[in-house]
C-alpha atoms as a PDB file:
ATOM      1  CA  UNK A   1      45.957 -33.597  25.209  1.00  0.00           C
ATOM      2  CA  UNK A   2      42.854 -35.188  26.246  1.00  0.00           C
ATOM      3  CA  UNK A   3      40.240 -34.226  28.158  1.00  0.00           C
ATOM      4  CA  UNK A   4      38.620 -36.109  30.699  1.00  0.00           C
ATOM      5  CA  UNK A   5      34.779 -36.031  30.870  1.00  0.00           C
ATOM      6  CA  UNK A   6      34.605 -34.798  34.458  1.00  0.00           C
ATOM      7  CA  UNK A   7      36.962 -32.055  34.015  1.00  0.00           C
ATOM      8  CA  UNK A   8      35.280 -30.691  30.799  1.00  0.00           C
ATOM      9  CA  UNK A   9      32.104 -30.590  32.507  1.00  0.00           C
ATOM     10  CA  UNK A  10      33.791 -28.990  35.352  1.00  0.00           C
ATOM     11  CA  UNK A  11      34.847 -26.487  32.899  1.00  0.00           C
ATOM     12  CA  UNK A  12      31.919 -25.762  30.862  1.00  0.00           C
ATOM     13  CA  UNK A  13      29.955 -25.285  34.823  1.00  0.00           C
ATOM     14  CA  UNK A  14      32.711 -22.761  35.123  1.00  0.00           C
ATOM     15  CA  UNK A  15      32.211 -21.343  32.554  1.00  0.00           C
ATOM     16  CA  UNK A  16      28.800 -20.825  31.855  1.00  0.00           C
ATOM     17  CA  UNK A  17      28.318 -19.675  35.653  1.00  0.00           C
ATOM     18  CA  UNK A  18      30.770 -16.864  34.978  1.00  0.00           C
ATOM     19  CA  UNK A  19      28.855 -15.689  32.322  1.00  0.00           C
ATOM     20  CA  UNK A  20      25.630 -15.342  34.218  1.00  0.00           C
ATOM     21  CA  UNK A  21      27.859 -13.560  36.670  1.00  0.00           C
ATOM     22  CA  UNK A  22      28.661 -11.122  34.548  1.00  0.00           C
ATOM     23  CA  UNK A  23      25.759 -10.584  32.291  1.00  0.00           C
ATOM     24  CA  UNK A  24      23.702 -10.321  35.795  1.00  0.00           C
ATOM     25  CA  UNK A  25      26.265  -7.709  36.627  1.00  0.00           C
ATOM     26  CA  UNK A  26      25.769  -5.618  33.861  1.00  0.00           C
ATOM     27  CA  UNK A  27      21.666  -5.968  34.233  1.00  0.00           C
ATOM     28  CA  UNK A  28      21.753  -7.769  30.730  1.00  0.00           C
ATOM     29  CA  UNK A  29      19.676 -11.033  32.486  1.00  0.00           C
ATOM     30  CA  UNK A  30      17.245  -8.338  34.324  1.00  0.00           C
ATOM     31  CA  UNK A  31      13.916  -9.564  32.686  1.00  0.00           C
ATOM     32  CA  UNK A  32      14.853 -12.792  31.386  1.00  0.00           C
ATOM     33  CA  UNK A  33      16.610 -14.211  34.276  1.00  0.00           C
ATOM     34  CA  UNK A  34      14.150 -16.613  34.185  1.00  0.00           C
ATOM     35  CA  UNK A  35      15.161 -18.172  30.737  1.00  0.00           C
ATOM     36  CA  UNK A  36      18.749 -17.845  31.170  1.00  0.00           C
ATOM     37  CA  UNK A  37      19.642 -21.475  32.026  1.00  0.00           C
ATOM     38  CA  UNK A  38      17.744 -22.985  29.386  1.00  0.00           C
ATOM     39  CA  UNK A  39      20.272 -22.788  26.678  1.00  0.00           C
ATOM     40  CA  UNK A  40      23.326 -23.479  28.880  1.00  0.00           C
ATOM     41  CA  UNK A  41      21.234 -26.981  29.257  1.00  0.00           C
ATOM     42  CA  UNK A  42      20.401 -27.529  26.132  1.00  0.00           C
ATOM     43  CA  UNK A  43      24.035 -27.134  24.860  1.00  0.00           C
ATOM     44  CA  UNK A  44      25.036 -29.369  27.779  1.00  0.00           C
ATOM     45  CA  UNK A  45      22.735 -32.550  27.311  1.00  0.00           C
ATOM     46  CA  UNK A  46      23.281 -32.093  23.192  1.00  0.00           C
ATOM     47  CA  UNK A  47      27.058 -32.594  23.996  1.00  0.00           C
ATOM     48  CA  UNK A  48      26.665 -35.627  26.514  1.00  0.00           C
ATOM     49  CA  UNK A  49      24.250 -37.267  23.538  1.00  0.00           C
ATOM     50  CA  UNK A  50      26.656 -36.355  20.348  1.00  0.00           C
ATOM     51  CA  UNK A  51      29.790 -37.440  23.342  1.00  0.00           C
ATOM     52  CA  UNK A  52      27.862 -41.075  23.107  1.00  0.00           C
ATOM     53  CA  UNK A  53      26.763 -41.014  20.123  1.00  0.00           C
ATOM     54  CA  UNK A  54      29.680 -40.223  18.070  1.00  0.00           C
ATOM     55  CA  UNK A  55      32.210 -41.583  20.189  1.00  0.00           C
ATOM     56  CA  UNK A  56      35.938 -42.466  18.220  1.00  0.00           C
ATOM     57  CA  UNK A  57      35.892 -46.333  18.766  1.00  0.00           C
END
């Protein structure tokens, strides 16, 4: 099974949302709500680069 690249995006969005969600629920995220997205993007863009990078040709 393959996934396409929309719908593993869509998933990781999922996700990653749900986990702010709850970790905002719990007042985990109170003082660093702030910094919270930073490594949900960084773990994004580093899998779109090592996606091209090292694609199976």
């Amino acid at each position: 099974m393959k996934l396409k690249k929309r719908t593993f995006d869509l998933l990781f969005i999922i996700i990653s949302t749900s986990l702010l969600i709850t970790f905002n629920a719990y007042n985990v995220l109170e003082n660093y709500i702030a910094f919270a997205l930073i490594p949900i993007l960084m773990a994004y863009f580093l899998g779109q680069y090592s996606e091209k990078t090292f694609k199976n040709k």
